[in-house]
Protein backbone atom coordinates (compact mmCIF):
# COMPACT_ATOMS: atom_id res chain seq x y z
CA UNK A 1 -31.05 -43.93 47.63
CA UNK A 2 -31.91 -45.77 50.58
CA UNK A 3 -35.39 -46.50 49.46
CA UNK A 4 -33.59 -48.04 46.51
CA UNK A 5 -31.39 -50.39 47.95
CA UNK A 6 -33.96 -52.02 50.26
CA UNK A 7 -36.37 -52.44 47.19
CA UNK A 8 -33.06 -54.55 46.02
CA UNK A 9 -32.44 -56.60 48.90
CA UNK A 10 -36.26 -57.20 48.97
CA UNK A 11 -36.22 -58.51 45.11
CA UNK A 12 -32.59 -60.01 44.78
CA UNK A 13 -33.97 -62.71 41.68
CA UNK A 14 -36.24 -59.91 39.63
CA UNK A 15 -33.60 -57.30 40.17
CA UNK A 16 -30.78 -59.29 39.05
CA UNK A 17 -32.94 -60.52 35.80
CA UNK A 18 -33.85 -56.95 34.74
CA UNK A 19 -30.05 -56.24 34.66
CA UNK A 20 -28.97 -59.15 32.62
CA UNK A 21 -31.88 -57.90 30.12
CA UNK A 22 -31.12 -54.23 30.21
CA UNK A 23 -27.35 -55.43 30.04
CA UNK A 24 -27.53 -57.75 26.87
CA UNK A 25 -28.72 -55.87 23.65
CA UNK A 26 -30.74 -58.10 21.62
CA UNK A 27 -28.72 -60.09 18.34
CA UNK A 28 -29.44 -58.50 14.90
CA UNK A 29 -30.27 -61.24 13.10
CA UNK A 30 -30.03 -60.64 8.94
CA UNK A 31 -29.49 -62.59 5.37
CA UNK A 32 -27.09 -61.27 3.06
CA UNK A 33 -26.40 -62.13 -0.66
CA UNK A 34 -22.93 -63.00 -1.05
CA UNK A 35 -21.63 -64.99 -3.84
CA UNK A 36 -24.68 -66.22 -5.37
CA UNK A 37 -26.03 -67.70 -2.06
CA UNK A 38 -28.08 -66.00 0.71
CA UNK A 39 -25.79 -65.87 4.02
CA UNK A 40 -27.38 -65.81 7.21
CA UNK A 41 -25.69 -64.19 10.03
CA UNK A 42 -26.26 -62.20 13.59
CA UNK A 43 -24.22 -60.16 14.97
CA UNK A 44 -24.11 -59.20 18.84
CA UNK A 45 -22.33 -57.17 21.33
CA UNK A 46 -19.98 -54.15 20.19
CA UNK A 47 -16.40 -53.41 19.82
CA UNK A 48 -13.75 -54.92 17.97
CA UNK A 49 -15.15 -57.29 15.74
CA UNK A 50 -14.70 -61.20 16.72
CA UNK A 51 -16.16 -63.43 13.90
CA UNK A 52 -17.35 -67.14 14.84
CA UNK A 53 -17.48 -69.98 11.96
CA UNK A 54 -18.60 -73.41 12.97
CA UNK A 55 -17.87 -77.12 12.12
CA UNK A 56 -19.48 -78.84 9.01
CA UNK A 57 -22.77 -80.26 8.94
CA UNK A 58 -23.48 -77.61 12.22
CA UNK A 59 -24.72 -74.20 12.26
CA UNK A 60 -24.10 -70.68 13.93
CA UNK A 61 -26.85 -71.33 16.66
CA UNK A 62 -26.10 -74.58 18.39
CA UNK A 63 -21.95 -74.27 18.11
CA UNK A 64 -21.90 -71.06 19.68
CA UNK A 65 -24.68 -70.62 22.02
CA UNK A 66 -23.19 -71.21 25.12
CA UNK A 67 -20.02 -68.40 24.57
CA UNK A 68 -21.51 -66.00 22.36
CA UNK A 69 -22.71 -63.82 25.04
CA UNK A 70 -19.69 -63.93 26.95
CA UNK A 71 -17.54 -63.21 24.14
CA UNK A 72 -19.76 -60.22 23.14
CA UNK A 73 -18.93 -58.34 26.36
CA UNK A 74 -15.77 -57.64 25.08
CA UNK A 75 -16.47 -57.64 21.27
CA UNK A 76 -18.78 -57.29 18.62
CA UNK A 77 -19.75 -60.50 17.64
CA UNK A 78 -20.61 -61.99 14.00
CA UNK A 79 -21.68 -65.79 13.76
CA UNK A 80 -22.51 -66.03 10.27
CA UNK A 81 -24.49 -69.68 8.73
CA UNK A 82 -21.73 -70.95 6.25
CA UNK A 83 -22.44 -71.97 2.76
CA UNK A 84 -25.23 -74.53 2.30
CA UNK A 85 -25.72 -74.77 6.21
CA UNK A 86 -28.32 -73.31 8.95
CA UNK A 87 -30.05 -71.11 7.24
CA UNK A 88 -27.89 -69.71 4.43
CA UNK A 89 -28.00 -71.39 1.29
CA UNK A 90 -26.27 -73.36 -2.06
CA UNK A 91 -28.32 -72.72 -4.74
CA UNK A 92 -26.12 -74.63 -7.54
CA UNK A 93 -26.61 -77.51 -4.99
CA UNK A 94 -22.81 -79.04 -5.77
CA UNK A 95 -20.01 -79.36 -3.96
CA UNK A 96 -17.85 -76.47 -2.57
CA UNK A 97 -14.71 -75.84 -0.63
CA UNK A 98 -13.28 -74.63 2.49
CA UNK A 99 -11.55 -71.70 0.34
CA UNK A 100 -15.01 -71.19 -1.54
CA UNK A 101 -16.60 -70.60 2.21
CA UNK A 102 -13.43 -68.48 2.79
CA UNK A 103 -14.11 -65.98 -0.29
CA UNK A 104 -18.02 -66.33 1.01
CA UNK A 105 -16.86 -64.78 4.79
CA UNK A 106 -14.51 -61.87 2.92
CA UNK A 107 -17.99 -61.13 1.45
CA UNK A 108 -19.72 -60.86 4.30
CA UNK A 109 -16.79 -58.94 6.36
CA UNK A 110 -16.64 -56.51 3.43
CA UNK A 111 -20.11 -55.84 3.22
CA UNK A 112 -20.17 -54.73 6.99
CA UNK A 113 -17.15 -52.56 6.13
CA UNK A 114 -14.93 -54.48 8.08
CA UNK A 115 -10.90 -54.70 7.88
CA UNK A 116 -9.08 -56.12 10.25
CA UNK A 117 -11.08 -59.00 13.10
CA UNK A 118 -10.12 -61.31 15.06
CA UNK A 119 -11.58 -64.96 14.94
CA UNK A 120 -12.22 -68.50 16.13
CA UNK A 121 -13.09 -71.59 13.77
CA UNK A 122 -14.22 -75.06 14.81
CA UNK A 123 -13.27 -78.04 12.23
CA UNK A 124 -14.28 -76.73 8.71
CA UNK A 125 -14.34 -73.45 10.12
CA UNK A 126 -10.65 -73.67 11.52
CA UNK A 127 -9.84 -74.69 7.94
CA UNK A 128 -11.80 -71.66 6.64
CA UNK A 129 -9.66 -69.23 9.09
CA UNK A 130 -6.66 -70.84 7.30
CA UNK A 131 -7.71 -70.02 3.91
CA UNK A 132 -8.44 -66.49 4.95
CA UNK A 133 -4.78 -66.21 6.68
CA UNK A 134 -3.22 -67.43 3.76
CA UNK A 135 -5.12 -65.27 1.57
CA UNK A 136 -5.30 -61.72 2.75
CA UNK A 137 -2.34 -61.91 5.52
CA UNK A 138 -3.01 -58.46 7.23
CA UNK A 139 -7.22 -58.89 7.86
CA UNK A 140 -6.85 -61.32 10.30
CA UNK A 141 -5.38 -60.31 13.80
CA UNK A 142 -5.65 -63.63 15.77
CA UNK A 143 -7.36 -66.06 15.65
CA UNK A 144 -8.13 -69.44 17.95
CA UNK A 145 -8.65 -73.02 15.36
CA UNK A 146 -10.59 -75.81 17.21
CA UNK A 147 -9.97 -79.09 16.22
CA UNK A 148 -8.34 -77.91 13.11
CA UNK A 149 -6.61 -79.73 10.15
CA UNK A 150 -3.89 -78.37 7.94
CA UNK A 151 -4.21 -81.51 5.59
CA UNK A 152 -6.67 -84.56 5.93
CA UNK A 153 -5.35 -87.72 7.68
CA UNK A 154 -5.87 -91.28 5.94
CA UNK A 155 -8.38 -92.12 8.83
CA UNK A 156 -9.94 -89.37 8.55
CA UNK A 157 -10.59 -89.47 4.78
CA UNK A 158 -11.76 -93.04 5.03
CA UNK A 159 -14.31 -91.73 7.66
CA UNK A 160 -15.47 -89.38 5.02
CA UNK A 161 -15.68 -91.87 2.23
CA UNK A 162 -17.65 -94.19 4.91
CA UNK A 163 -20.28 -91.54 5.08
CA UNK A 164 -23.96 -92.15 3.50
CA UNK A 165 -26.29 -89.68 2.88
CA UNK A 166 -28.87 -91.87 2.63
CA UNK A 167 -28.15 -94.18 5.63
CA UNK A 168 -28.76 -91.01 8.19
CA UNK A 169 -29.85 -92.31 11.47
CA UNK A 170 -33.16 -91.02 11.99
CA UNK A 171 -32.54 -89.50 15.47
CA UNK A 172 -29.47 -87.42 13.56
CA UNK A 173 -31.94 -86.97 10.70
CA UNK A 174 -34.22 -85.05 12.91
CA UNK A 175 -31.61 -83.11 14.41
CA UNK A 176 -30.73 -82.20 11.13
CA UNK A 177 -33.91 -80.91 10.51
CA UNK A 178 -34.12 -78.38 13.29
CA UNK A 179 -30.59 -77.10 12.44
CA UNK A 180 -30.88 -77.08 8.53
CA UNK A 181 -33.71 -74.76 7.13
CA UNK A 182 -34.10 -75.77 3.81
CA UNK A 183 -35.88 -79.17 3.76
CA UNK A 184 -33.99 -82.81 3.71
CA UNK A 185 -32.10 -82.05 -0.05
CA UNK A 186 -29.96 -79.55 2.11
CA UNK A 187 -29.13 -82.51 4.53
CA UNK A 188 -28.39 -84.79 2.00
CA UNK A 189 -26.19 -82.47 0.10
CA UNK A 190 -23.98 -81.05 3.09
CA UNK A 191 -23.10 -85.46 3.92
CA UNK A 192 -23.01 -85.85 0.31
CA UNK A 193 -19.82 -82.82 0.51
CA UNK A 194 -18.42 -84.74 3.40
CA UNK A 195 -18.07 -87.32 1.38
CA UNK A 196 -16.85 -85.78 -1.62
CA UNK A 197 -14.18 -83.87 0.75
CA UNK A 198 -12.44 -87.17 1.44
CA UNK A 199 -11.13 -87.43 -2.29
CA UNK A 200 -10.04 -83.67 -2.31
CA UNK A 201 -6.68 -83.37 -1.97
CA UNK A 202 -6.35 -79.68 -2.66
CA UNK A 203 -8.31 -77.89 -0.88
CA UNK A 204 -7.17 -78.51 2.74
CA UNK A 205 -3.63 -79.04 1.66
CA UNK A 206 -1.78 -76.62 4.25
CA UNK A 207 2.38 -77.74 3.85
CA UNK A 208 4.18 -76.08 6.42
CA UNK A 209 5.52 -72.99 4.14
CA UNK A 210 2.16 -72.21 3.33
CA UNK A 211 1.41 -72.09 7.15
CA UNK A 212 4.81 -70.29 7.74
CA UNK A 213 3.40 -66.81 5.74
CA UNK A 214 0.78 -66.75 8.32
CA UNK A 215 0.53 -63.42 10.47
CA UNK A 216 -2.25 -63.40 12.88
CA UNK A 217 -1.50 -64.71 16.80
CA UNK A 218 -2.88 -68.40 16.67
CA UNK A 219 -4.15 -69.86 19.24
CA UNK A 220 -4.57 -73.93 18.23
CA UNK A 221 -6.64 -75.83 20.89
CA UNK A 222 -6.37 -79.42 20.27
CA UNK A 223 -8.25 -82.28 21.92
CA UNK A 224 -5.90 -85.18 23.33
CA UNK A 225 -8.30 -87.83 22.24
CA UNK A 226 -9.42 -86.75 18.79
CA UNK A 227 -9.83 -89.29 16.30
CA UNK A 228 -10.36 -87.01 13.25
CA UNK A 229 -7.64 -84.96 13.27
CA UNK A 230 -4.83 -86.10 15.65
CA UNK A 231 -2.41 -84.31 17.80
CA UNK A 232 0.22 -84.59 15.02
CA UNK A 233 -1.27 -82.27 12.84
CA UNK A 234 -2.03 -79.42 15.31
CA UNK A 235 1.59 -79.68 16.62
CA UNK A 236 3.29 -79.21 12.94
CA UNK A 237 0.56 -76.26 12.54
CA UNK A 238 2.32 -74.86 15.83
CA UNK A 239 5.87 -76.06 14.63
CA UNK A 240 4.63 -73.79 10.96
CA UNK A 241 2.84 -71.02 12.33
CA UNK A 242 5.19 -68.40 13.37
CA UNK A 243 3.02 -66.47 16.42
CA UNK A 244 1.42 -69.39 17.61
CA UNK A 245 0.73 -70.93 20.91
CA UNK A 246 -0.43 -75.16 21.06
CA UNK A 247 -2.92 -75.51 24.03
CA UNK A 248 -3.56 -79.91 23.82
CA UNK A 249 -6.69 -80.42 26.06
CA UNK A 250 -6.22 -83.69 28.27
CA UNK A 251 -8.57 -86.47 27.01
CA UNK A 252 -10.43 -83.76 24.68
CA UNK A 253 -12.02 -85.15 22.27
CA UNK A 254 -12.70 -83.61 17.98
CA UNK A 255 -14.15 -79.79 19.77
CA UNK A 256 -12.56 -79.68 23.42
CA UNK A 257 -14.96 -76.64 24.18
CA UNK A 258 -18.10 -78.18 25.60
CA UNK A 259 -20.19 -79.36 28.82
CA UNK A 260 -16.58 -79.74 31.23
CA UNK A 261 -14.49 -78.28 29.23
CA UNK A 262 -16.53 -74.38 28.11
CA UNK A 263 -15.56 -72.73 31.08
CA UNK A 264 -11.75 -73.34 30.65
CA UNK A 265 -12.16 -72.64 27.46
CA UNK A 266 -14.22 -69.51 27.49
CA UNK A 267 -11.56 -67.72 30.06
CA UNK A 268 -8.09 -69.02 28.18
CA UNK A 269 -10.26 -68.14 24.70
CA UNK A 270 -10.91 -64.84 25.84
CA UNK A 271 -7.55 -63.92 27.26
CA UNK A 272 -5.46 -65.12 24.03
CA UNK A 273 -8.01 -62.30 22.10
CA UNK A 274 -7.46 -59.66 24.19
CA UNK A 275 -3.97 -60.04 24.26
CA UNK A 276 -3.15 -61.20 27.38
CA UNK A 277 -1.66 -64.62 26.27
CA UNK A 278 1.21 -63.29 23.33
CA UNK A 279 2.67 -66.21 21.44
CA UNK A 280 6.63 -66.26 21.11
CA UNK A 281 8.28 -65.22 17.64
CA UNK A 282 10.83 -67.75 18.12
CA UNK A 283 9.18 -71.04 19.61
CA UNK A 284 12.95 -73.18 18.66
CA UNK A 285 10.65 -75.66 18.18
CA UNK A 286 11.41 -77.64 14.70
């Protein structure tokens, strides 16, 4: 034992580097068909299962890289590729919905025999959660929604109409590239379906009785300063959404979880999931 501890003290940086890799098992990484597309996803970590979606026009790598691992210390963690984006696929090549990417992730869940998760959405994937929560009210235990819109604001939809798919800058272009795996048609489709999104009126069209049937804990986490979806919406989602909790993130801007703002996030994130944070039945806020 002694011999042990003073080959420790003697290596402190190649001792502490074997334990993160003996620590961390490696991501299973797979594609699934689901819905007439291929869905890529990994999974990570073990325990109760905690599924990540990201925003539109992103993909599971970049939007969850910095949290994944620390999530999956307590969970087991799925980040699947939504429709059309990363590396999972839209074969017909037209537009889809929020609720179509919703009946995509039931797919997936079901395939992995999975029943009740909890789960955290960014943008597009916050308005995926909803679909699910309004959908199949028992599956979903909590869940946290980033930046999050229960219906499209007029500024918002006139950003979307604004949008070009063949005006991309060429330094987002070749971002685009590394992120999207299926050549520049993919790229031009997914702005092409932002676009389209800003004349949909049904879709993302959550009226506060819809919201109100809503069972999972809900964490919203809002940022102060975004211009997409303002504050207004994620308070009447809080007002709506009976075990809910409103966490407005000073001068935040459309995903309040980055660079300054992950660690906060990561430690009131996991808290809310492990039930530490419980949101009042009766908020007597109306």
């Amino acid at each position: 034992m002694n011999r042990v501890k003073r080959s420790i003290s003697g290596y402190p940086a190649v001792i502490a580097i074997l334990f993160v890799l003996i620590a961390q098992e490696p991501a299973v990484s797979e594609t699934l068909e689901v819905n007439g597309i291929d869905m890529y996803y990994q999974v990570l970590g073990e325990g109760e299962p905690l599924i990540l979606l990201h925003g539109g026009l992103l993909h599971s790598g970049d939007t969850w890289k910095n949290v994944a691992d620390d999530f999956a210390r307590h969970f087991q963690v799925i980040i699947p590729d939504l429709r059309g984006h990363g590396a999972s696929t839209n074969p017909s090549g037209e537009y889809f919905t929020t609720k179509q990417i919703a009946a995509d992730v039931f797919g997936l869940l079901d395939h992995l025999d999975i029943d009740t998760f909890k789960a955290m959405g960014i943008s597009m994937g916050g308005v995926t959660l909803l679909h699910m929560a309004t959908q199949q009210l028992d599956r979903i235990d909590s869940m946290v929604l980033i930046g999050t819109a229960g219906y499209l604001s007029a500024d918002s939809r006139e950003i979307g109409r604004r949008t070009d798919p063949y005006a991309i800058p060429d330094d987002q272009m070749r971002r685009f590239r590394e992120i999207h795996k299926h050549g520049d048609q993919q790229i031009i489709s997914l702005v092409e379906r932002s676009r389209k999104a800003a004349d949909d009126y049904q879709d993302i069209n959550f009226t506060p009785p819809y919201l109100s049937t809503i069972k999972a804990n809900t964490l919203i986490v809002h940022g102060e300063r975004d211009r997409r979806v303002p504050v207004s919406i994620a308070l009447e989602m809080y007002q709506a959404i009976p075990k809910s909790l409103l966490w407005i993130v000073p001068n935040g801007g459309h995903v309040p979880i980055r660079d300054s703002y992950e660690e906060n996030f990561i430690e009131v994130a996991e808290a809310f999931l492990l039930g530490q944070m419980t949101p009042r039945r009766d908020k007597n806020l109306r």
